[in-house]
C-alpha atoms as a PDB file:
ATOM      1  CA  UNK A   1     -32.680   5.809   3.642  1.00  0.00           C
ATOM      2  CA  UNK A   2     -29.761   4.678   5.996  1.00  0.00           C
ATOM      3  CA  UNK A   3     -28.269   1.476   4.963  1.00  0.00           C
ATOM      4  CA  UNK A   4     -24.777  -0.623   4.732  1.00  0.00           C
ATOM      5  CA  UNK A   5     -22.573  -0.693   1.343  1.00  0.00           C
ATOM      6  CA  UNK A   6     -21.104  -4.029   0.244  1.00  0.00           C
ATOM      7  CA  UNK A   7     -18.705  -4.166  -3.153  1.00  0.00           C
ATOM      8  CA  UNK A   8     -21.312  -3.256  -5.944  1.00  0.00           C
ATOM      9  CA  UNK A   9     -24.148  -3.815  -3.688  1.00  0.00           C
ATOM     10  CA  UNK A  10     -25.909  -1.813  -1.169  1.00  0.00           C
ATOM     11  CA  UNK A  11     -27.599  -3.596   1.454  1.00  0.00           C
ATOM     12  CA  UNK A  12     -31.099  -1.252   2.895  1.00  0.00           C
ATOM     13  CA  UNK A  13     -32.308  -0.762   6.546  1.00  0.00           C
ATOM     14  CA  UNK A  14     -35.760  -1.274   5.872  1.00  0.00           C
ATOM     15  CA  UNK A  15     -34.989  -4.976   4.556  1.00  0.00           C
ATOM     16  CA  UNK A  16     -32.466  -7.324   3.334  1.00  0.00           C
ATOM     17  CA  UNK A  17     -33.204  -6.979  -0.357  1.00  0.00           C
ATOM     18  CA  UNK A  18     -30.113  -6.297  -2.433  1.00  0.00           C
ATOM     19  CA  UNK A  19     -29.949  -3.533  -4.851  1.00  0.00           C
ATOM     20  CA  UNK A  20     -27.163  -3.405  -7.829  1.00  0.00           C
ATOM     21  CA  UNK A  21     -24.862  -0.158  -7.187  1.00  0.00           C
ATOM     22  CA  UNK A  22     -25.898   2.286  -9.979  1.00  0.00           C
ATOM     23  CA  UNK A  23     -22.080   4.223  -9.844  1.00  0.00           C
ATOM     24  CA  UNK A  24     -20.131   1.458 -11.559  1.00  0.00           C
ATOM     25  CA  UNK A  25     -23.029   1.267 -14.162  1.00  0.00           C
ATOM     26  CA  UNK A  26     -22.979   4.803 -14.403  1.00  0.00           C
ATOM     27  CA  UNK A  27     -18.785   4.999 -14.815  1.00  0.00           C
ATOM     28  CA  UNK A  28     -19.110   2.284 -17.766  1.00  0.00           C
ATOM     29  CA  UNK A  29     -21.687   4.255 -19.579  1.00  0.00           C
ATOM     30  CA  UNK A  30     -19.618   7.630 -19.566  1.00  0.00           C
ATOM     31  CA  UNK A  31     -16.523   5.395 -20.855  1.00  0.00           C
ATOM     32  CA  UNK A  32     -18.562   3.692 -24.133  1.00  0.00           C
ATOM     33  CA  UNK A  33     -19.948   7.559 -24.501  1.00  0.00           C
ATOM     34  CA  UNK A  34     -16.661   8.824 -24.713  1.00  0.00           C
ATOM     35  CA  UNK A  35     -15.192   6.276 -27.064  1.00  0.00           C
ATOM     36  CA  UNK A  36     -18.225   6.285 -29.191  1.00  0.00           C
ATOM     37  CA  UNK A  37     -17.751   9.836 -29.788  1.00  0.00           C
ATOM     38  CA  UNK A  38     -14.098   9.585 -30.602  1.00  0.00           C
ATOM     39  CA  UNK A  39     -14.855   6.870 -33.033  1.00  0.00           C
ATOM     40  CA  UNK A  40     -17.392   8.843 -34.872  1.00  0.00           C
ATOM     41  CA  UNK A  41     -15.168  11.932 -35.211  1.00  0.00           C
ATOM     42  CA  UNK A  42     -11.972   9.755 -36.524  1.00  0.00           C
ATOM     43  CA  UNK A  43     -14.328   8.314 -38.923  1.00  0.00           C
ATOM     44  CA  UNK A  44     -15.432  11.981 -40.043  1.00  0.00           C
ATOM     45  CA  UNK A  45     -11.978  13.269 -40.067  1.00  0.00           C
ATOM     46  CA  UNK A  46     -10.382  10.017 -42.137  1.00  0.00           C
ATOM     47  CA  UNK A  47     -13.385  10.541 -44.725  1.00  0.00           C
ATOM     48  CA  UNK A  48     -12.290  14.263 -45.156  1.00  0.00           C
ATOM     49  CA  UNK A  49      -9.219  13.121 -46.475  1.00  0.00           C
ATOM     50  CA  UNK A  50     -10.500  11.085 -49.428  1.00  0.00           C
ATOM     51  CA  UNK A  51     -13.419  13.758 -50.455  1.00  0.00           C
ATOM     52  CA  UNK A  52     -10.353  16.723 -51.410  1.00  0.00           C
ATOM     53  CA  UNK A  53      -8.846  14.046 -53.804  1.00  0.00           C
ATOM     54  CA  UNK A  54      -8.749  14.911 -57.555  1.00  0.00           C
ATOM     55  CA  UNK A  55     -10.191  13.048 -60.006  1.00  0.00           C
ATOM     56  CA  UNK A  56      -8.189  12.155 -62.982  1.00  0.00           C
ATOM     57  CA  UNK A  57     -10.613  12.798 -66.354  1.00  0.00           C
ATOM     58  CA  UNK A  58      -8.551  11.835 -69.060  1.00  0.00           C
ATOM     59  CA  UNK A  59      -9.588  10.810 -72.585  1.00  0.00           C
ATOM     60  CA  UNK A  60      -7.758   7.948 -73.503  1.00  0.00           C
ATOM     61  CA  UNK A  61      -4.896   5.870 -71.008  1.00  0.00           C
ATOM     62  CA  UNK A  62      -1.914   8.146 -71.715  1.00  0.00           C
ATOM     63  CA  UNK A  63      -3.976  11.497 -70.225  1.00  0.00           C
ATOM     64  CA  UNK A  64      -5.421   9.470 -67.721  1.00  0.00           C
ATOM     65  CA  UNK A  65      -1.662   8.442 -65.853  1.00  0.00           C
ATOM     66  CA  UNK A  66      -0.266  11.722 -67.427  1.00  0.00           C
ATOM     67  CA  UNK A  67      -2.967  13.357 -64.551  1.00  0.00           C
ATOM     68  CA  UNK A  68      -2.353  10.634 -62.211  1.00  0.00           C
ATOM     69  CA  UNK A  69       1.424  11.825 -62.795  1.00  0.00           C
ATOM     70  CA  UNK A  70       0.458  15.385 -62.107  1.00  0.00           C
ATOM     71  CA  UNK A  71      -1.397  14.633 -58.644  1.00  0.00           C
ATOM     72  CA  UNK A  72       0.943  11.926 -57.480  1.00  0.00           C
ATOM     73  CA  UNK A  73       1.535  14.460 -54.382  1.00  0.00           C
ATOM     74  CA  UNK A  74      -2.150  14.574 -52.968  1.00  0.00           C
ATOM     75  CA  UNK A  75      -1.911  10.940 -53.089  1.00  0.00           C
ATOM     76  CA  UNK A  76       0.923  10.352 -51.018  1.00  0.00           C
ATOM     77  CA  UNK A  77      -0.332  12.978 -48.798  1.00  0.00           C
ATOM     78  CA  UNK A  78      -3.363  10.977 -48.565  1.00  0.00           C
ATOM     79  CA  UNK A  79      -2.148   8.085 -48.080  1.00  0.00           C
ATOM     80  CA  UNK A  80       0.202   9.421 -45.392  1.00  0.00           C
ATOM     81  CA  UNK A  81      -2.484  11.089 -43.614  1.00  0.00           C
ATOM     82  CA  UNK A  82      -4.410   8.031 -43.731  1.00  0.00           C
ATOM     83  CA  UNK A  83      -1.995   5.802 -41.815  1.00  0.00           C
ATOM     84  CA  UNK A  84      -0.963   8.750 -39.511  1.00  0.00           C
ATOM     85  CA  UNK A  85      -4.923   8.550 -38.228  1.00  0.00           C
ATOM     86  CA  UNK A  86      -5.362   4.903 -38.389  1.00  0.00           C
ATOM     87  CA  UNK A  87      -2.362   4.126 -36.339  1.00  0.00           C
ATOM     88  CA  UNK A  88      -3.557   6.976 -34.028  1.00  0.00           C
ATOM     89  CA  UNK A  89      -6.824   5.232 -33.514  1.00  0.00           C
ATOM     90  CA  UNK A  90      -5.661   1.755 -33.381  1.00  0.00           C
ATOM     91  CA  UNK A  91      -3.005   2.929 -30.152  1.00  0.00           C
ATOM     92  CA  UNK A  92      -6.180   5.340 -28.806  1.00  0.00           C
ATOM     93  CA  UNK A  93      -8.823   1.593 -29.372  1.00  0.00           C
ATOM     94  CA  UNK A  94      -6.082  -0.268 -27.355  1.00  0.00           C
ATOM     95  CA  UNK A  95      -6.318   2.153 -24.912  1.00  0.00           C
ATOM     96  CA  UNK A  96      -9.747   2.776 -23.826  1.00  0.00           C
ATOM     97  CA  UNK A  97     -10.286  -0.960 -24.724  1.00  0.00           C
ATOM     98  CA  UNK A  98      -9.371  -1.470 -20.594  1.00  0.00           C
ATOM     99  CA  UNK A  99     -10.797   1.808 -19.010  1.00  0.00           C
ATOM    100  CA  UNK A 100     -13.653   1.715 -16.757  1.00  0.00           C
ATOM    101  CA  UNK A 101     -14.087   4.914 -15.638  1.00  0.00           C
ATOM    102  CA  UNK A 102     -12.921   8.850 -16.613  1.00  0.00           C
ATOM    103  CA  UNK A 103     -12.611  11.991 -15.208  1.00  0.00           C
ATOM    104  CA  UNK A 104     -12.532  15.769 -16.334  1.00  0.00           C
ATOM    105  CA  UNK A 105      -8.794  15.804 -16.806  1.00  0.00           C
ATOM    106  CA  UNK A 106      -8.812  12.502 -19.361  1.00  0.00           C
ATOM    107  CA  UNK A 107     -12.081  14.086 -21.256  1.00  0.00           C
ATOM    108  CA  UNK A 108      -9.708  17.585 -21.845  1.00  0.00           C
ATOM    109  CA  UNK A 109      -6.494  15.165 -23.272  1.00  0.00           C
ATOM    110  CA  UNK A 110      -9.153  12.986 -25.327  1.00  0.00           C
ATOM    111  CA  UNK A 111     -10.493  16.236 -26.974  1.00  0.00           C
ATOM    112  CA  UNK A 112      -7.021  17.220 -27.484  1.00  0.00           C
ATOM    113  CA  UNK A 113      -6.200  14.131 -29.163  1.00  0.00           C
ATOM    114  CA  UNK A 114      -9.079  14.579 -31.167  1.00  0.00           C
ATOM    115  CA  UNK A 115      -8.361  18.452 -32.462  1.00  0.00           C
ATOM    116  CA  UNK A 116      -5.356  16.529 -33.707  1.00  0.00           C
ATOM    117  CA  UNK A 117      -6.736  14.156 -35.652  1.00  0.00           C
ATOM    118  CA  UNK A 118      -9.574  16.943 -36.927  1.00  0.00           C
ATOM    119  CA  UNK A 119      -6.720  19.394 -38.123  1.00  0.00           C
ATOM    120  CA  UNK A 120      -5.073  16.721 -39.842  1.00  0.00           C
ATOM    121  CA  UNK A 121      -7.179  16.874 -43.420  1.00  0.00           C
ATOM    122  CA  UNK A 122      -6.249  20.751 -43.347  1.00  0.00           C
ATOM    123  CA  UNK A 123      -2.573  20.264 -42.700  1.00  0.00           C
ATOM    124  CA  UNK A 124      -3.060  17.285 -45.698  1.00  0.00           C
ATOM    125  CA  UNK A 125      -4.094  20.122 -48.216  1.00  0.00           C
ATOM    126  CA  UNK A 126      -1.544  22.369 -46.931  1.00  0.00           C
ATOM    127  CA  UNK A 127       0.922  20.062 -48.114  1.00  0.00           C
ATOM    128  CA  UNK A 128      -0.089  20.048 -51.203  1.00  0.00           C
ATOM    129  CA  UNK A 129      -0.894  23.870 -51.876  1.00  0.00           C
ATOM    130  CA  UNK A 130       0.077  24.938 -55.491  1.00  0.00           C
ATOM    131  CA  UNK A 131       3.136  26.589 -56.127  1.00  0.00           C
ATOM    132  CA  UNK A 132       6.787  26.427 -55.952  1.00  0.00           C
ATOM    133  CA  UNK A 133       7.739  27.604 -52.289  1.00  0.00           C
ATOM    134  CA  UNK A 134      10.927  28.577 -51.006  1.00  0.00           C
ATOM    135  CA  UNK A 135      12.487  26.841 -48.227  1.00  0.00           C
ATOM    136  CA  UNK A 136      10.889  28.433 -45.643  1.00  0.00           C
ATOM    137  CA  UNK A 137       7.368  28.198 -46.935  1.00  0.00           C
ATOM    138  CA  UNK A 138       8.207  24.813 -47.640  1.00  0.00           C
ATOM    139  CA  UNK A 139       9.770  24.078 -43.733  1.00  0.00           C
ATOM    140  CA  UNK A 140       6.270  26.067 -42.393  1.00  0.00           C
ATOM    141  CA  UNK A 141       4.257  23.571 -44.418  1.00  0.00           C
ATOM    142  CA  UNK A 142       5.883  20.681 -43.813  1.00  0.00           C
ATOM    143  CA  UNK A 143       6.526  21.552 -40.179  1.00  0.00           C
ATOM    144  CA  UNK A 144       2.912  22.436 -39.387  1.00  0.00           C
ATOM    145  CA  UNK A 145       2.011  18.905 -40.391  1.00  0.00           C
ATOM    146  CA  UNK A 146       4.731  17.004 -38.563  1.00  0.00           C
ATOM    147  CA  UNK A 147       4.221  19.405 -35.416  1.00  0.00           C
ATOM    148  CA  UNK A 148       0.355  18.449 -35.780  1.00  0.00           C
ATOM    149  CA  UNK A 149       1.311  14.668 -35.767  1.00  0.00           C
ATOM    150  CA  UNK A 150       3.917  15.360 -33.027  1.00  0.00           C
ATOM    151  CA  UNK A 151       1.092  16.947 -30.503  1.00  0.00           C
ATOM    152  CA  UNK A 152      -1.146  13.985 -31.173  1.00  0.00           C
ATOM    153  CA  UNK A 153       1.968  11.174 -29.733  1.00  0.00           C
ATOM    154  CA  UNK A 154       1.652  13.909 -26.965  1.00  0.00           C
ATOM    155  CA  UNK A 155      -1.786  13.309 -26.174  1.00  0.00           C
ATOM    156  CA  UNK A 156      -1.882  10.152 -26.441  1.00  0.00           C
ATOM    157  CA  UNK A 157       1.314  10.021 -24.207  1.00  0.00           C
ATOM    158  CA  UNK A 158      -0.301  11.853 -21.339  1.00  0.00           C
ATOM    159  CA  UNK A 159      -3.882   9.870 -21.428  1.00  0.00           C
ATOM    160  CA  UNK A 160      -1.597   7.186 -20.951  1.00  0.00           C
ATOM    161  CA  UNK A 161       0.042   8.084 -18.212  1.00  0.00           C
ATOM    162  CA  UNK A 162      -2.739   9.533 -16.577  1.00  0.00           C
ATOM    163  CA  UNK A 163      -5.021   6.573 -17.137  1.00  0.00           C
ATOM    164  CA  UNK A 164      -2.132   4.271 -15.195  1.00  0.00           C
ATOM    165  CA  UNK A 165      -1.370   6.776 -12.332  1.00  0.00           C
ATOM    166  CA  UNK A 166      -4.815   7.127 -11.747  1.00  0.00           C
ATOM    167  CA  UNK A 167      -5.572   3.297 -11.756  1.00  0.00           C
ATOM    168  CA  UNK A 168      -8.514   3.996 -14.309  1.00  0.00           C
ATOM    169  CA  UNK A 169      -7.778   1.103 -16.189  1.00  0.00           C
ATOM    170  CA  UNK A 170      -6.779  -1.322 -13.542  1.00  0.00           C
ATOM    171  CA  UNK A 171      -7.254  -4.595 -15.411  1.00  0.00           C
ATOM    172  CA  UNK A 172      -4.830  -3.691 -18.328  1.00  0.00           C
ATOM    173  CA  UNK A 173      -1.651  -6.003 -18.801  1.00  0.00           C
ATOM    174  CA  UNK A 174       1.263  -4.616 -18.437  1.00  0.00           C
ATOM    175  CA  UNK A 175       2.900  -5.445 -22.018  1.00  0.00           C
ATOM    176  CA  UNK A 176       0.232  -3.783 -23.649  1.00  0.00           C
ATOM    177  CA  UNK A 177       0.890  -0.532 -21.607  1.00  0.00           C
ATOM    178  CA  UNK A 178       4.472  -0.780 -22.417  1.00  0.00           C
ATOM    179  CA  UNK A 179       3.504  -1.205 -26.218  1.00  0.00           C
ATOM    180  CA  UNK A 180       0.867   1.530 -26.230  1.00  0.00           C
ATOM    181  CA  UNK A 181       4.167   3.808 -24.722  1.00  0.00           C
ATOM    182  CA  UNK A 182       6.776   2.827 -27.464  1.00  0.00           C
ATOM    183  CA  UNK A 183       3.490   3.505 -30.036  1.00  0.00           C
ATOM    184  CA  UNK A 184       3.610   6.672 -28.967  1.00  0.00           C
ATOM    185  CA  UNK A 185       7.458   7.470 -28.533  1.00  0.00           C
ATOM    186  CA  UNK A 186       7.842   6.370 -32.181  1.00  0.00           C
ATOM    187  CA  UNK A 187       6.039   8.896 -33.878  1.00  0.00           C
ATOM    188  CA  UNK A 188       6.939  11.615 -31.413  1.00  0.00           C
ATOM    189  CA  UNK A 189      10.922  10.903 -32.543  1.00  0.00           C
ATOM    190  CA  UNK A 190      10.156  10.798 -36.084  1.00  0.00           C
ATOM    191  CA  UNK A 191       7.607  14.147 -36.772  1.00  0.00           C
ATOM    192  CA  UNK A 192       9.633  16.044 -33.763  1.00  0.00           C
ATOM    193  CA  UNK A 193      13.269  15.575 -35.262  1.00  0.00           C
ATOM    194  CA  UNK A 194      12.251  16.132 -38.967  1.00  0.00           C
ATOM    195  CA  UNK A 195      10.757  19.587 -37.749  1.00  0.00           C
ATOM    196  CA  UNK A 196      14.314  21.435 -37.304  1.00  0.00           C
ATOM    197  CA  UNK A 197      15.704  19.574 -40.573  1.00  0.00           C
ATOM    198  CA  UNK A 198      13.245  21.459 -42.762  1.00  0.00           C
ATOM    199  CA  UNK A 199      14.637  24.695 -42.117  1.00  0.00           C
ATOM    200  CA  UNK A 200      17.660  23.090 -44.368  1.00  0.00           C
ATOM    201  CA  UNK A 201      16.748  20.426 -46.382  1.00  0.00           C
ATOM    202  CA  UNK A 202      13.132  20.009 -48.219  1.00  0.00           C
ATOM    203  CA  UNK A 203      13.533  15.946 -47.794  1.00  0.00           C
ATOM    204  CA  UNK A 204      13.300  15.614 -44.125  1.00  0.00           C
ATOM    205  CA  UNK A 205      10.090  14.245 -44.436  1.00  0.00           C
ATOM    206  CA  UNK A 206      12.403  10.835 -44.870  1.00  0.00           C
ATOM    207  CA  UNK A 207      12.511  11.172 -40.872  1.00  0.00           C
ATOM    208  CA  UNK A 208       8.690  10.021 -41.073  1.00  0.00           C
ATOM    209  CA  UNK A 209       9.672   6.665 -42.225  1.00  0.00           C
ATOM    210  CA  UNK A 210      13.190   5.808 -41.588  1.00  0.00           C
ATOM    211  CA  UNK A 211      12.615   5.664 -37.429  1.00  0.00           C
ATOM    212  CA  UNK A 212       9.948   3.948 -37.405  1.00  0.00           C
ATOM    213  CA  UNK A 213      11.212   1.678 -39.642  1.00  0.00           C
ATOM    214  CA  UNK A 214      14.382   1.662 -37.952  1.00  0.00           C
ATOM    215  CA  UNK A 215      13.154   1.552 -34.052  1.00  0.00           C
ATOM    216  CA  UNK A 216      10.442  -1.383 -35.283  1.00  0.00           C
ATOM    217  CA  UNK A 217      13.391  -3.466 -36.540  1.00  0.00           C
ATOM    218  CA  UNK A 218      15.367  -3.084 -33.456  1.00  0.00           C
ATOM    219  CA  UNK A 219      12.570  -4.085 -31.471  1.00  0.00           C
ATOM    220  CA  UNK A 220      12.230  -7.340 -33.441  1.00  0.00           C
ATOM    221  CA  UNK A 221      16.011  -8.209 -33.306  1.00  0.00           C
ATOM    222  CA  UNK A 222      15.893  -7.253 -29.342  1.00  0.00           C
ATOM    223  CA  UNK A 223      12.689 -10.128 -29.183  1.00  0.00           C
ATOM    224  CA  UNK A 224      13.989 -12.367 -30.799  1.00  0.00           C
ATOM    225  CA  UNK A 225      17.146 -12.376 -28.586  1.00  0.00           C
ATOM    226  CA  UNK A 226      15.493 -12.530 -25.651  1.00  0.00           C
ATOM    227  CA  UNK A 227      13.160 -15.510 -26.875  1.00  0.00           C
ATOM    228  CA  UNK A 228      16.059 -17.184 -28.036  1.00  0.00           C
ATOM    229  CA  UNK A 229      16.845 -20.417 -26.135  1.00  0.00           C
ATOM    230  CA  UNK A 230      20.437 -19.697 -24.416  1.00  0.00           C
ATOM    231  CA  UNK A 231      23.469 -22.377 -24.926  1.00  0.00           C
ATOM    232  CA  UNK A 232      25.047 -23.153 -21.724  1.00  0.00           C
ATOM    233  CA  UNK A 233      28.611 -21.996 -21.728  1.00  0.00           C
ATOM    234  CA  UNK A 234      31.011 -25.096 -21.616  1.00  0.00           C
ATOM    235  CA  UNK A 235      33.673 -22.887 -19.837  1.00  0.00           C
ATOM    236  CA  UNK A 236      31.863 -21.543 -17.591  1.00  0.00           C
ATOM    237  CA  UNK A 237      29.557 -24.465 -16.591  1.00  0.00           C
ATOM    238  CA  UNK A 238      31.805 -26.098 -13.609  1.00  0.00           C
ATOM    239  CA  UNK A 239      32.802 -29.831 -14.058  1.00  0.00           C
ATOM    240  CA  UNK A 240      30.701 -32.210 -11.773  1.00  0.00           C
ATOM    241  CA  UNK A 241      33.012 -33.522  -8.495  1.00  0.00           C
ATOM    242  CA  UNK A 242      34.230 -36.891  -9.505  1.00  0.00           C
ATOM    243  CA  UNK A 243      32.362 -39.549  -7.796  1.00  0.00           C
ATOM    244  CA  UNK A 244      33.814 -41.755  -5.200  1.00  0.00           C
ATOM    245  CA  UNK A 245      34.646 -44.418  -5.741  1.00  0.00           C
ATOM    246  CA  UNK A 246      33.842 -47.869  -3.275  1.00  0.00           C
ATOM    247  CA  UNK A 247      36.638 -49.309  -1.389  1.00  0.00           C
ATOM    248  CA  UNK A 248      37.334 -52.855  -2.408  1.00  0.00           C
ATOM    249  CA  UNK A 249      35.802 -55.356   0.456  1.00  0.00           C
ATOM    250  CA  UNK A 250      38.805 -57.949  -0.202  1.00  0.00           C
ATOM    251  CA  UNK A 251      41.604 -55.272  -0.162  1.00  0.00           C
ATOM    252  CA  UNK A 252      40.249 -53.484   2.945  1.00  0.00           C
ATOM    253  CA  UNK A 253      39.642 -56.944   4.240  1.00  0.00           C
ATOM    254  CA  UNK A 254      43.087 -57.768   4.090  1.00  0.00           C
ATOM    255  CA  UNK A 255      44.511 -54.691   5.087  1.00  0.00           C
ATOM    256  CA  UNK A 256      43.265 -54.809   8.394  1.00  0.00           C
ATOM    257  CA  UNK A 257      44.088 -58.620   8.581  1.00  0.00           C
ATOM    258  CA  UNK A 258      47.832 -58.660  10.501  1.00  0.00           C
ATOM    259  CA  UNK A 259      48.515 -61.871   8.380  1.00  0.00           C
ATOM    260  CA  UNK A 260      48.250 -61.949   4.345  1.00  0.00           C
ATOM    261  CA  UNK A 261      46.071 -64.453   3.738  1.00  0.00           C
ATOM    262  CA  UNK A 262      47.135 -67.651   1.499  1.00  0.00           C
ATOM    263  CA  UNK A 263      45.425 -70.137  -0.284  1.00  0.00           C
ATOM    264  CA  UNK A 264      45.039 -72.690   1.407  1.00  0.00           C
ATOM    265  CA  UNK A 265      45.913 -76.452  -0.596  1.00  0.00           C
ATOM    266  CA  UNK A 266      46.244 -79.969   0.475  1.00  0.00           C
ATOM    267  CA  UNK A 267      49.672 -80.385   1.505  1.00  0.00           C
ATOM    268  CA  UNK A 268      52.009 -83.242  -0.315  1.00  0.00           C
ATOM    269  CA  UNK A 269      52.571 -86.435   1.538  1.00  0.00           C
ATOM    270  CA  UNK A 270      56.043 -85.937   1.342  1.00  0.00           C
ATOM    271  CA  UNK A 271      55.735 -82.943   3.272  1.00  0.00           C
ATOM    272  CA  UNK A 272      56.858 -82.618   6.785  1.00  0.00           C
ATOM    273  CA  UNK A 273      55.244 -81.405   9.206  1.00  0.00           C
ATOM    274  CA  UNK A 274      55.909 -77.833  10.022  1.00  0.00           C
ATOM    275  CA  UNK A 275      55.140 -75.336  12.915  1.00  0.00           C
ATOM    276  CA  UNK A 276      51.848 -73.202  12.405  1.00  0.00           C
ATOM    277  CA  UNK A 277      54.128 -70.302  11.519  1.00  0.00           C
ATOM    278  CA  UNK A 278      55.648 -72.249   8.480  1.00  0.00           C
ATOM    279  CA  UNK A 279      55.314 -70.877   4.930  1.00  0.00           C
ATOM    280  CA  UNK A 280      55.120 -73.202   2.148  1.00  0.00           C
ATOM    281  CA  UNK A 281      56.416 -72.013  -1.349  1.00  0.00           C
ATOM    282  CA  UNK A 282      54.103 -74.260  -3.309  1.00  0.00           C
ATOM    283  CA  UNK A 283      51.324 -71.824  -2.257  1.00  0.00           C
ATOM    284  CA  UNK A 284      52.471 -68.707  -4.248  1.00  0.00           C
ATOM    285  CA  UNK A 285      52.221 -71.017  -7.468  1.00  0.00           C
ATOM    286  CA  UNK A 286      49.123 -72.934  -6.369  1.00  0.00           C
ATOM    287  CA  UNK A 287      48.408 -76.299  -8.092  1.00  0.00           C
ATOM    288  CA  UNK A 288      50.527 -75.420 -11.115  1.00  0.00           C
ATOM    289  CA  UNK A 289      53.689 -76.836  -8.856  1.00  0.00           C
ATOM    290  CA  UNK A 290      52.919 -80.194  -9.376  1.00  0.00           C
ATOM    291  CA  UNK A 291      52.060 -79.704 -13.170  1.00  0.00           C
ATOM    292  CA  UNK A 292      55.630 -78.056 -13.225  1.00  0.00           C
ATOM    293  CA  UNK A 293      54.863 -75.126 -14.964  1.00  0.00           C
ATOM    294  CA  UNK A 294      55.626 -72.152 -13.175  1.00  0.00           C
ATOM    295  CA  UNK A 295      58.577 -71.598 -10.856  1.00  0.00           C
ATOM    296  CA  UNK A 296      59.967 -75.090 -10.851  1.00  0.00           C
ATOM    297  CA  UNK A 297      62.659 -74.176  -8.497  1.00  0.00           C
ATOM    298  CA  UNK A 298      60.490 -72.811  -5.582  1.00  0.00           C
ATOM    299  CA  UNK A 299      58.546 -75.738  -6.205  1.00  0.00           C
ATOM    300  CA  UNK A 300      61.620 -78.142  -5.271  1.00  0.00           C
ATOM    301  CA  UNK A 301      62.575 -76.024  -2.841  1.00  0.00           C
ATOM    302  CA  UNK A 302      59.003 -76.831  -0.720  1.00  0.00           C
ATOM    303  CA  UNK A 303      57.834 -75.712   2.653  1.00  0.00           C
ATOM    304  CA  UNK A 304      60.396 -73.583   4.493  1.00  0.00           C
ATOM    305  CA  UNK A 305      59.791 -72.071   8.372  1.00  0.00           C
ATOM    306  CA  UNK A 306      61.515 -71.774  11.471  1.00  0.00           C
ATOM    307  CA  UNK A 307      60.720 -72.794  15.341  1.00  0.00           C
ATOM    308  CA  UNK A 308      59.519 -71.542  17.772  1.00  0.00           C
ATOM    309  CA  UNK A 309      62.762 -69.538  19.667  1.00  0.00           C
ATOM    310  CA  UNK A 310      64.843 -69.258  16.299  1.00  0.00           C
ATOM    311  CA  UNK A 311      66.392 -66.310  15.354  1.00  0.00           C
ATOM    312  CA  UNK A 312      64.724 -65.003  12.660  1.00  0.00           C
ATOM    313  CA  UNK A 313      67.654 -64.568   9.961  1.00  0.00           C
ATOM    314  CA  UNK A 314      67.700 -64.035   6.263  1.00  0.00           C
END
């Protein structure tokens, strides 16, 4: 049946009806099928771990932690194997948590992931075998288990990066795929460099928590750095121009007057009268002349000038 295809929909010949596209459906379905399974077999393989436990049986208190002394190595192992898986799931939930569809090439990684996390109770009891090894038997037990953890960063690493080249999770933010990357560097650095350092020591197993620890706290310094509001440097910041400032109206006034202007007072009876071009003493002391006092002798001395065709001497 020959028809046109919208975005999701599919549009028929025959009439104008609109059917819902069954592929996207179809490419959700295979995703929750896929995670559901790798749930259910995390669950399995993280329930392993507590069923090998022993069980202290003790009499009275002092047997009872005496045992509890005795098996203090399948507990740690437990309880490292524990948050080896959980952390494993919680980076492989915030992964699939944005996929929408998968291939054949992310169903092989997932199931290698997941041989990973299945192997993991084994390697547990391996670690905790009876006996006094040498170093070597030690280093092939110890570095079975960290090479284990090491392939499952690996994994986890590549469905990453295969997920985001492919564009199979298209909607995921792009902090959380740079988070899901360091969560998998981490423990790759940690259970890969411990490996080599059990051929010589039996303590490398230190390696497990000291970078993580280590690379986590660097990460929070680095944050809060960059959140940190930054001062504005006082030698650096330039100085604002100095503003102009606004001529004075009087000054400018006068400046482009040819004549300085003079107060002008009413002139004394006694006074004569003068050319225009006279200039009268009393007017550099104002009013004060005939109080007498300022500059009582330019005051007696009065209006001075000269005519019109005088020289004009000192």
């Amino acid at each position: 049946m020959s028809g046109t295809r919208s975005r999701g929909l599919t549009l028929t010949a025959e009439d104008d009806r609109r059917e819902p596209d069954r592929g996207h459906e179809y490419e959700t379905r295979a995703t929750d099928r896929l995670t559901l399974f790798s749930d259910a077999v995390v669950a399995i393989a993280i329930t392993l771990l507590a069923i090998d436990l022993p069980v202290p049986d003790g009499g009275n208190v002092s047997e009872l932690w005496s045992q509890v002394r005795d098996n203090d190595g399948h507990y740690a192992a437990f309880l490292i194997s524990f948050t080896a898986i959980a952390a494993a799931w919680s980076s492989h939930h915030d992964l699939f948590r944005y996929v929408n569809r998968t291939d054949a090439r992310l169903r092989s990684l997932n199931m290698a992931w997941l041989f990973t996390i299945v192997i993991t109770p084994f390697a547990t009891r391996l670690l905790t075998a009876s006996g006094h090894p040498t170093l070597d038997t030690h280093a092939l037990r110890f570095g079975f288990y960290a090479l284990i953890q090491l392939m499952e960063s690996v994994a986890l690493f590549a469905m990453l990066k295969h997920i985001t080249a492919h564009s199979e999770a298209p909607d995921a933010p792009r902090p959380v795929v740079n988070s899901l990357g360091w969560q998998a560097w981490v423990p790759m650095a940690a259970f890969g460099l411990s490996i080599p350092f059990f051929f010589v020591v039996t303590y490398a197993w230190v390696f497990w928590f000291a970078v993580p620890i280590i690379v986590g706290r660097l990460r929070q310094l680095r944050h809060r750095a960059h959140s940190r509001p930054r001062t504005p440097n006082r030698r650096s910041t330039p100085e604002p121009p100095p503003v102009p400032r606004t001529p004075d109206r009087r000054s400018a006034a006068e400046a482009r007057s040819p004549v300085p202007r003079t107060r002008k007072y009413p002139a004394s009876n006694s006074s004569p009268s003068l050319p225009s071009r006279a200039f009268n003493f009393r007017n550099l002391t104002g009013p004060t002349c005939t109080e007498g006092r300022l500059y009582p002798a330019l005051c007696s001395i009065g209006p001075v000038g000269f005519r019109e065709g005088q020289p004009r001497g000192r």
